[in-house]
N, C-alpha and C. Protein backbone atom coordinates (compact mmCIF):
# COMPACT_ATOMS: atom_id res chain seq x y z
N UNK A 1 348.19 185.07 243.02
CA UNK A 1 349.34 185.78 243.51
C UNK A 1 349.76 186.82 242.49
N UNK A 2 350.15 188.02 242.95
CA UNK A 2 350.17 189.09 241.81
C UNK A 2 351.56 189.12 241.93
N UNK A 3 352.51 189.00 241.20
CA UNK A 3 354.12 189.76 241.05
C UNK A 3 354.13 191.10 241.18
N UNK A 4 354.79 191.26 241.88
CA UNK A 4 355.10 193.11 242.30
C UNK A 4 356.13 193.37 241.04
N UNK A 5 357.43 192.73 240.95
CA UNK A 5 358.77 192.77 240.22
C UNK A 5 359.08 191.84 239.05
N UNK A 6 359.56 192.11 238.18
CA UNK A 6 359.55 191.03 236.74
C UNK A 6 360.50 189.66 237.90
N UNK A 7 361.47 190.12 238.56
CA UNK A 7 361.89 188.77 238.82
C UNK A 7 360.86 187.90 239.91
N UNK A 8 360.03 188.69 240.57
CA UNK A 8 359.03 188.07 241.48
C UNK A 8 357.82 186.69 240.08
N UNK A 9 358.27 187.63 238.99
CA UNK A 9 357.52 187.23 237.76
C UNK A 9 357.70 186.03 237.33
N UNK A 10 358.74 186.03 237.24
CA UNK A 10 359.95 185.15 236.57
C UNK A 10 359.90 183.90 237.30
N UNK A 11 359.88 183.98 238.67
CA UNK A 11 359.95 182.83 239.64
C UNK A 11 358.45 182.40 239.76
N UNK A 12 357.62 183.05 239.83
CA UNK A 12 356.20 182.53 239.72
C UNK A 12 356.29 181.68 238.63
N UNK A 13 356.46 182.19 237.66
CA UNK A 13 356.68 181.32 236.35
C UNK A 13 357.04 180.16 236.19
N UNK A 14 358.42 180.46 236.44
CA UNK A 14 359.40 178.91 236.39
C UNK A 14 358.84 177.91 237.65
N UNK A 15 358.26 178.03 238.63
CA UNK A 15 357.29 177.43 239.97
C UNK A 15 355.98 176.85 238.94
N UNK A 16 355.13 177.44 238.26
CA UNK A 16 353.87 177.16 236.79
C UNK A 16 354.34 176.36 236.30
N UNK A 17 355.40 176.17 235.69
CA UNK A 17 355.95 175.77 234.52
C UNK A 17 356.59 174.22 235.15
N UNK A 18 357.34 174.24 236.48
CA UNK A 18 357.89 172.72 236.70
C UNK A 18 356.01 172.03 237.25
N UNK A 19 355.65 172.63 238.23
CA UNK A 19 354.38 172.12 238.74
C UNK A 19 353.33 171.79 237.38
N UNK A 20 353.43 172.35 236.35
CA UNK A 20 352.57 171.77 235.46
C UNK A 20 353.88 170.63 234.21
N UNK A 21 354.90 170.73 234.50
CA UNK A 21 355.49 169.44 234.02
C UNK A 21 355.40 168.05 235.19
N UNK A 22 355.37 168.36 236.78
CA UNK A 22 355.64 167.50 237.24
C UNK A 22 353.70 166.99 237.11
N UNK A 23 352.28 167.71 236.81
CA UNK A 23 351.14 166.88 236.65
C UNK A 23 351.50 166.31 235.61
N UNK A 24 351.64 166.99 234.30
CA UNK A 24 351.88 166.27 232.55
C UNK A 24 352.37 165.25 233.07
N UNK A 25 354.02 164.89 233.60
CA UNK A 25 354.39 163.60 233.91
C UNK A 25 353.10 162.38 234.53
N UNK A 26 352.96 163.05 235.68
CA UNK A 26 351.97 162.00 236.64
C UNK A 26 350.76 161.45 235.81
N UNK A 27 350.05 162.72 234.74
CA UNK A 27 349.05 162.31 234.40
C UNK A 27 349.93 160.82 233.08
N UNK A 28 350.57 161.44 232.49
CA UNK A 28 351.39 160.45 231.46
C UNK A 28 351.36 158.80 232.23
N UNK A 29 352.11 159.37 232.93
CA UNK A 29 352.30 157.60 233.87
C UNK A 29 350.83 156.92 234.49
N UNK A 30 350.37 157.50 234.82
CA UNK A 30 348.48 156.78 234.87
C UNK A 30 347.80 156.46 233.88
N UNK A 31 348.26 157.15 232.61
CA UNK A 31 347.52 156.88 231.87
C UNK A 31 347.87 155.46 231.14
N UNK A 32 349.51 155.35 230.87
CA UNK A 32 350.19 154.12 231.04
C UNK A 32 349.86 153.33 231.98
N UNK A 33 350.06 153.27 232.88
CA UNK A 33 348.94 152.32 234.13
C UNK A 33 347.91 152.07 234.42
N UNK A 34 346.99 152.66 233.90
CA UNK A 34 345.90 152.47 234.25
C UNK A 34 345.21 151.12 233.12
N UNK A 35 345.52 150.47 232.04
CA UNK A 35 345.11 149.35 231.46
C UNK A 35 345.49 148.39 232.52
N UNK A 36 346.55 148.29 232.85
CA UNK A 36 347.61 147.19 233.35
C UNK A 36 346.62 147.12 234.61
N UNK A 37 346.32 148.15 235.26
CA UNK A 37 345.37 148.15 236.72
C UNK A 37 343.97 147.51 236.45
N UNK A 38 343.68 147.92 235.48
CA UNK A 38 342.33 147.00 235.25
C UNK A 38 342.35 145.84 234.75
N UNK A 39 343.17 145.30 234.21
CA UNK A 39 343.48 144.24 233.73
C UNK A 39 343.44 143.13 235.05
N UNK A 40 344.31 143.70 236.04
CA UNK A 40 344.58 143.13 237.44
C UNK A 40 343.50 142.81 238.31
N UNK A 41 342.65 143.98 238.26
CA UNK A 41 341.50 143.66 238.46
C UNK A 41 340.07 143.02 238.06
N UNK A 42 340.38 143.11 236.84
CA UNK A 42 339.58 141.76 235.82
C UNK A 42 340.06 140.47 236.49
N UNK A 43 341.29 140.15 236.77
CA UNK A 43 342.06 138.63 236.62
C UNK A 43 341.42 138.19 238.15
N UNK A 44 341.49 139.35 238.83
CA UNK A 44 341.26 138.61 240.71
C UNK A 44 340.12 138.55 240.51
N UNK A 45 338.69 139.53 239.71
CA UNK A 45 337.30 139.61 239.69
C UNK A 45 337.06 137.96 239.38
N UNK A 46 338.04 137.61 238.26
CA UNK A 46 337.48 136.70 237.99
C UNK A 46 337.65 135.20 238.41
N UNK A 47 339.17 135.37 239.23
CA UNK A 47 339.08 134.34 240.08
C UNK A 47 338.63 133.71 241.43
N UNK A 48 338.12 135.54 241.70
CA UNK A 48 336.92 135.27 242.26
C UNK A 48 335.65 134.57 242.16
N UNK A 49 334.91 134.43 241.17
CA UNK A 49 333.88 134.37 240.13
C UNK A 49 333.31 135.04 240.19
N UNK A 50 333.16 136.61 240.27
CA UNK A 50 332.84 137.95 240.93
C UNK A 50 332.15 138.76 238.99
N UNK A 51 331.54 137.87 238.24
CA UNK A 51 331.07 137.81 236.76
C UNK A 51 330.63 139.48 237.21
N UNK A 52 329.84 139.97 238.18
CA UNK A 52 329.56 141.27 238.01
C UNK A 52 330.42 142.32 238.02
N UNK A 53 331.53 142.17 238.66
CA UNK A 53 332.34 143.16 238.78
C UNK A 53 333.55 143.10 237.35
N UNK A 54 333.41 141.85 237.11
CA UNK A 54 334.22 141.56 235.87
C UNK A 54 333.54 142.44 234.89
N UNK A 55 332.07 142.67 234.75
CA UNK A 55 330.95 142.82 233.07
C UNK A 55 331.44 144.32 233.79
N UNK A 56 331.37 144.91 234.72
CA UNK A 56 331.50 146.03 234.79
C UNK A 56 333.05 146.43 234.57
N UNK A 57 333.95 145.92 235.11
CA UNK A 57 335.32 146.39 234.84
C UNK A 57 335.64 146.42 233.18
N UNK A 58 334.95 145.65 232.36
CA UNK A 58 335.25 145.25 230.67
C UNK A 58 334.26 146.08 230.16
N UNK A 59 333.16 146.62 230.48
CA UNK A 59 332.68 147.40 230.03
C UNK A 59 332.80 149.38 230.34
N UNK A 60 333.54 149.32 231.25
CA UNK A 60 334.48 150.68 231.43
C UNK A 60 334.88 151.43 229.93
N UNK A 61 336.15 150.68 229.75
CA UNK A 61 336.73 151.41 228.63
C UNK A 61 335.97 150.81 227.05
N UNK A 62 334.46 150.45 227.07
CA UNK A 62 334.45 150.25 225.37
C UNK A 62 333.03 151.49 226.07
N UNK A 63 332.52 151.81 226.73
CA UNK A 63 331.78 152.89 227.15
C UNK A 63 330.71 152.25 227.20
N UNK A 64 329.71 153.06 227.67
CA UNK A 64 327.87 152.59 227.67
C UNK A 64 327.02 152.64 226.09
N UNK A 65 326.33 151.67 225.55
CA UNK A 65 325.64 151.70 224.41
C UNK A 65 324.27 151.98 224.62
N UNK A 66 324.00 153.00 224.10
CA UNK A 66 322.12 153.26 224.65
C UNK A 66 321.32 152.81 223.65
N UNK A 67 321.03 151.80 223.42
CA UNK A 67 320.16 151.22 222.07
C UNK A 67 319.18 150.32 223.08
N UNK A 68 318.17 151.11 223.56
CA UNK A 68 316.85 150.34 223.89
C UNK A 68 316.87 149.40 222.96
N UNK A 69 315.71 148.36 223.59
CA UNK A 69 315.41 147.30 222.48
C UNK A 69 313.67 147.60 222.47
N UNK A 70 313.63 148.89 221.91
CA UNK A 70 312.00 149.38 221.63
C UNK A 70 311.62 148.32 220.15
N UNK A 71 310.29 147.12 219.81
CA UNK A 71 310.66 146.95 218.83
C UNK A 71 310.18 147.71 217.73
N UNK A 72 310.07 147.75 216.57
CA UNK A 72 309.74 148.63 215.46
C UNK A 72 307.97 148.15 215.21
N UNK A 73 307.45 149.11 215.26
CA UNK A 73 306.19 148.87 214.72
C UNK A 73 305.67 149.24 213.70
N UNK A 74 304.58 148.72 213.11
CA UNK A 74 304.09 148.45 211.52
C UNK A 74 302.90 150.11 211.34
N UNK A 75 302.51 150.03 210.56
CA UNK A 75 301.15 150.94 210.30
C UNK A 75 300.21 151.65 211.57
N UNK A 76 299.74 150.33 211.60
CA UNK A 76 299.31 150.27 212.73
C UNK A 76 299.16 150.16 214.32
N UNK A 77 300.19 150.18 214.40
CA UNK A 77 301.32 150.19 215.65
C UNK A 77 301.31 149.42 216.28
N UNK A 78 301.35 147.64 215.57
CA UNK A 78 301.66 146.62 216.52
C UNK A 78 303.28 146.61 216.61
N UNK A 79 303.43 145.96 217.36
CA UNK A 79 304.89 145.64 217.29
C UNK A 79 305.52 144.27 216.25
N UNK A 80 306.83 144.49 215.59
CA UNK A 80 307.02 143.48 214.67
C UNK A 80 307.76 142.80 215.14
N UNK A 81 307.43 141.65 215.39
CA UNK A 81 309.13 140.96 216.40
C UNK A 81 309.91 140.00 215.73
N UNK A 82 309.60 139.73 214.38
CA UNK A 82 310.49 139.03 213.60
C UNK A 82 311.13 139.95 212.72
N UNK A 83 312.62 139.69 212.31
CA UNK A 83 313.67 140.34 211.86
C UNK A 83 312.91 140.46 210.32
N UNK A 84 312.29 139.58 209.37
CA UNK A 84 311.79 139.66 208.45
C UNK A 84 310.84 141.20 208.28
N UNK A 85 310.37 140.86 209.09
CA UNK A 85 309.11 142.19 209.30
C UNK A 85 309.71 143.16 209.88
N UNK A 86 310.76 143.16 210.41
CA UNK A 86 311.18 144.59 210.72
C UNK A 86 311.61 145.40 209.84
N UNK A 87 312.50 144.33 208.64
CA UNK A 87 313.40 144.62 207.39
C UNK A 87 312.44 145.10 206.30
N UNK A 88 311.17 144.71 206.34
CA UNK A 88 310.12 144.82 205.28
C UNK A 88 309.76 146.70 205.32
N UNK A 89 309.12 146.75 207.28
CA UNK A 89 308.75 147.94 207.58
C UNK A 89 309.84 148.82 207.13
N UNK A 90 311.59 148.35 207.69
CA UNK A 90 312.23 149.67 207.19
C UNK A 90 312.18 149.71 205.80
N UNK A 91 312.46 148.81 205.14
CA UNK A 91 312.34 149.69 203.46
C UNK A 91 310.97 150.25 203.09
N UNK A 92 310.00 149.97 203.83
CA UNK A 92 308.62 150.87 203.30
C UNK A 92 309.04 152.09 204.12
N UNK A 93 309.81 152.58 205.39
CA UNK A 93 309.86 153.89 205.73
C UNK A 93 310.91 154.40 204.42
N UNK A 94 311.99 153.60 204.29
CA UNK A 94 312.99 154.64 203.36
C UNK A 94 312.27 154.89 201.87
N UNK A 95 311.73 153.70 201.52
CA UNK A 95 311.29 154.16 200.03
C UNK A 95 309.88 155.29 200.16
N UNK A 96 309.09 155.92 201.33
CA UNK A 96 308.73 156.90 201.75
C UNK A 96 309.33 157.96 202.04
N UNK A 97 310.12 157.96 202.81
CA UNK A 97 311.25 158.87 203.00
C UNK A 97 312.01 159.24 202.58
N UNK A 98 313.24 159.01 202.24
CA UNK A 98 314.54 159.51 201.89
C UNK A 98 314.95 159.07 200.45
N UNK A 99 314.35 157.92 199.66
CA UNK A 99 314.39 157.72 198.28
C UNK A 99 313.21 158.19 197.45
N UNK A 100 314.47 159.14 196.34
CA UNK A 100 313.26 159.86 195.90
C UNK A 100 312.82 158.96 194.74
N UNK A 101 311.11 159.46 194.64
CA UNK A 101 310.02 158.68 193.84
C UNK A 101 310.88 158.62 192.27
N UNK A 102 310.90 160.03 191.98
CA UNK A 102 311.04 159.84 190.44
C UNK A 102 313.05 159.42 189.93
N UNK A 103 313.76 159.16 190.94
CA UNK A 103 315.00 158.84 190.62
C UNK A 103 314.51 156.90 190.49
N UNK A 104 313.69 156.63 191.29
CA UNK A 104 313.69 155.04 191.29
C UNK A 104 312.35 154.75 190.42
N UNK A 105 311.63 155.97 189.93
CA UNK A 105 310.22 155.18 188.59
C UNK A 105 311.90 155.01 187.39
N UNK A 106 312.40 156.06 187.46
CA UNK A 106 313.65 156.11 186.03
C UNK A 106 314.39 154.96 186.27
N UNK A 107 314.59 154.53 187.33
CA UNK A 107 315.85 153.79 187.30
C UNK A 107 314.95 152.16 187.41
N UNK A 108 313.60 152.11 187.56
CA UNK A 108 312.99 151.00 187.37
C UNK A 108 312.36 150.74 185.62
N UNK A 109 311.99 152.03 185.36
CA UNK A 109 311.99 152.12 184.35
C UNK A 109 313.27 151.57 183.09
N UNK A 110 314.12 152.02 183.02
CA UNK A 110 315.59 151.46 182.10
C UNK A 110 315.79 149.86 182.56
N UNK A 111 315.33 149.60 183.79
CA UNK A 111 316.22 148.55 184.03
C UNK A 111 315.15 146.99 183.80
N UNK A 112 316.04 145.90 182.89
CA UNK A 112 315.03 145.19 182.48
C UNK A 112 314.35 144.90 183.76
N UNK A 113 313.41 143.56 183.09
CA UNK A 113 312.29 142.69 184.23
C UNK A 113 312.75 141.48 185.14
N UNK A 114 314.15 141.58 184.19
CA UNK A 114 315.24 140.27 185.11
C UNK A 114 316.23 140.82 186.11
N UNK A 115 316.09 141.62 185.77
CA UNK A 115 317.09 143.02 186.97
C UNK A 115 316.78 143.66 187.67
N UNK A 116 315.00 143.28 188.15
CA UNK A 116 314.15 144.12 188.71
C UNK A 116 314.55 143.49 190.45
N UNK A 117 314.99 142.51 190.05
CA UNK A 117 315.08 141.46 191.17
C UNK A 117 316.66 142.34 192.07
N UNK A 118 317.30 143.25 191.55
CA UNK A 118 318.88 143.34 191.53
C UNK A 118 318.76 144.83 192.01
N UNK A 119 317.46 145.20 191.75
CA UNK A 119 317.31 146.51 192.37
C UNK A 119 317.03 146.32 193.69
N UNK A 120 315.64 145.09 193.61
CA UNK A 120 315.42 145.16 195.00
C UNK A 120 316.13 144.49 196.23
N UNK A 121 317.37 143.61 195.13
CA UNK A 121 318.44 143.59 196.41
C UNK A 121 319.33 144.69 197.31
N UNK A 122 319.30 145.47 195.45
CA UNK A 122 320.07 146.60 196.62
C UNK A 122 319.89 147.11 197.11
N UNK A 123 318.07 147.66 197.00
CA UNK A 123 317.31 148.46 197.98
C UNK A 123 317.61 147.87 199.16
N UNK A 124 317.86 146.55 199.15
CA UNK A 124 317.54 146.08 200.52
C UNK A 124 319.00 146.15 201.35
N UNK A 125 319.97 145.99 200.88
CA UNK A 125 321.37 146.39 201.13
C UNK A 125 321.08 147.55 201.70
N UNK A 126 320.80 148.95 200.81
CA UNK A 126 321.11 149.73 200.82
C UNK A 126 320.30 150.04 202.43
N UNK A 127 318.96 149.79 202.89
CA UNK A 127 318.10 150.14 203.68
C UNK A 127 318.76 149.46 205.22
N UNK A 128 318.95 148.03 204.79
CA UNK A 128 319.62 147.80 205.72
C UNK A 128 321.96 148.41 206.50
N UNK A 129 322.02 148.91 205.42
CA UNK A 129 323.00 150.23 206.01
C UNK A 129 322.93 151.30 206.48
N UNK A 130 321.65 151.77 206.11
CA UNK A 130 321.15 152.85 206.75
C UNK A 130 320.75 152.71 208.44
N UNK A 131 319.75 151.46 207.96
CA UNK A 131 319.79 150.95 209.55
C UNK A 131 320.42 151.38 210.36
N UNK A 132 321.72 150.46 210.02
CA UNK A 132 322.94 149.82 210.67
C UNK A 132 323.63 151.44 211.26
N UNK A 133 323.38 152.61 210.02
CA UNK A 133 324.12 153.65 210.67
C UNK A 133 323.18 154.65 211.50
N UNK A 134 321.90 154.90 211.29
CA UNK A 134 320.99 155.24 212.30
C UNK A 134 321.06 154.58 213.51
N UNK A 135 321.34 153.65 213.96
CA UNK A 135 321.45 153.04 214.83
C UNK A 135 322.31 153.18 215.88
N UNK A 136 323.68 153.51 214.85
CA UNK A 136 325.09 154.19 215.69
C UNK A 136 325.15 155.28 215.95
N UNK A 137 324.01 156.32 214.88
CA UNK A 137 324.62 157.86 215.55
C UNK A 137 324.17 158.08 216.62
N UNK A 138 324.56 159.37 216.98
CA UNK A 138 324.02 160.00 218.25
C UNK A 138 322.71 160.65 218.11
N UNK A 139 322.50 161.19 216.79
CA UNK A 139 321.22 162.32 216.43
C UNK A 139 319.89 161.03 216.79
N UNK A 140 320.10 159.77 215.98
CA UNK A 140 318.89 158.98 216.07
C UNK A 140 318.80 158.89 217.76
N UNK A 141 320.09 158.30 218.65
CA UNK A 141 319.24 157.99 219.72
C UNK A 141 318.65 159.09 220.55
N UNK A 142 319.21 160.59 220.05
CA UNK A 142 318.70 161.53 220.47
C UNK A 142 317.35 161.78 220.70
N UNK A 143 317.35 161.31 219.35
CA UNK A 143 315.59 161.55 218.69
C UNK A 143 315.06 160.97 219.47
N UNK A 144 315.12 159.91 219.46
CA UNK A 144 314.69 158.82 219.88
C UNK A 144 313.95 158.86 221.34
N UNK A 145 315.07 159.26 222.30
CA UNK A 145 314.42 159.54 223.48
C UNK A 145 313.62 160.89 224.06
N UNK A 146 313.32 161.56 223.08
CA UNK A 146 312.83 162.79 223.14
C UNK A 146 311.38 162.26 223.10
């Protein structure tokens, strides 16, 4: 609608201005309601015993997790299906990858033969956080399914 006159202006305006306070309100109040509504509908799903519509109503608001369960494979590309061997393979990718050679000959180097044990805990800490955060970003599962 084009205004011919500033007051034709003016009233377009103030018409914008309540119609987008009276959505802000509506959307405000749904958004307040809308837990309480699903909640309601969790309680009947489930006194229904309606378990599918329940896993789906509770899994709404924490969102969808895309973490195939591809398992990790070795060298040779069997698959590793014990947690031991998966933990082994990732620290042979990171101490390939992303830890550099000559920061850990130095730092194996200084550190006695009784503390050698204290490194490779923390390697293993450390590999298994990495994990833990490859796992959550978005870039890995990106990768991932490419």
């Amino acid at each position: 609608m084009q205004a011919r006159t500033e007051e034709e202006l003016k009233e377009a305006n103030r018409k914008y201005a309540e119609l987008d306070r009276m959505i802000n309100k509506s959307c405000r109040r749904d958004k307040k309601d809308w837990p309480m509504q699903k909640a309601v509908e969790a309680q009947e799903a489930a006194n229904r015993g309606d378990s599918k519509t329940l896993y789906l109503i509770v899994s709404e608001p924490t969102g969808t997790r895309n973490m195939s369960n591809i398992p990790i494979k070795d060298r040779s590309g069997k698959p590793l299906m014990r947690v031991e061997e998966q933990d082994e393979r990732w620290m042979q990718h990171f101490r390939e990858s992303s830890i550099n050679p000559i920061r850990l000959r130095r730092t194996i180097s200084t550190t006695k033969k009784n503390h050698l044990t204290n490194l490779t805990s923390t390697l293993v800490i450390s590999v298994l956080r990495r994990r833990k955060l490859l796992l959550k970003s978005s870039e890995w599962g990106s990768a991932r399914s490419r």
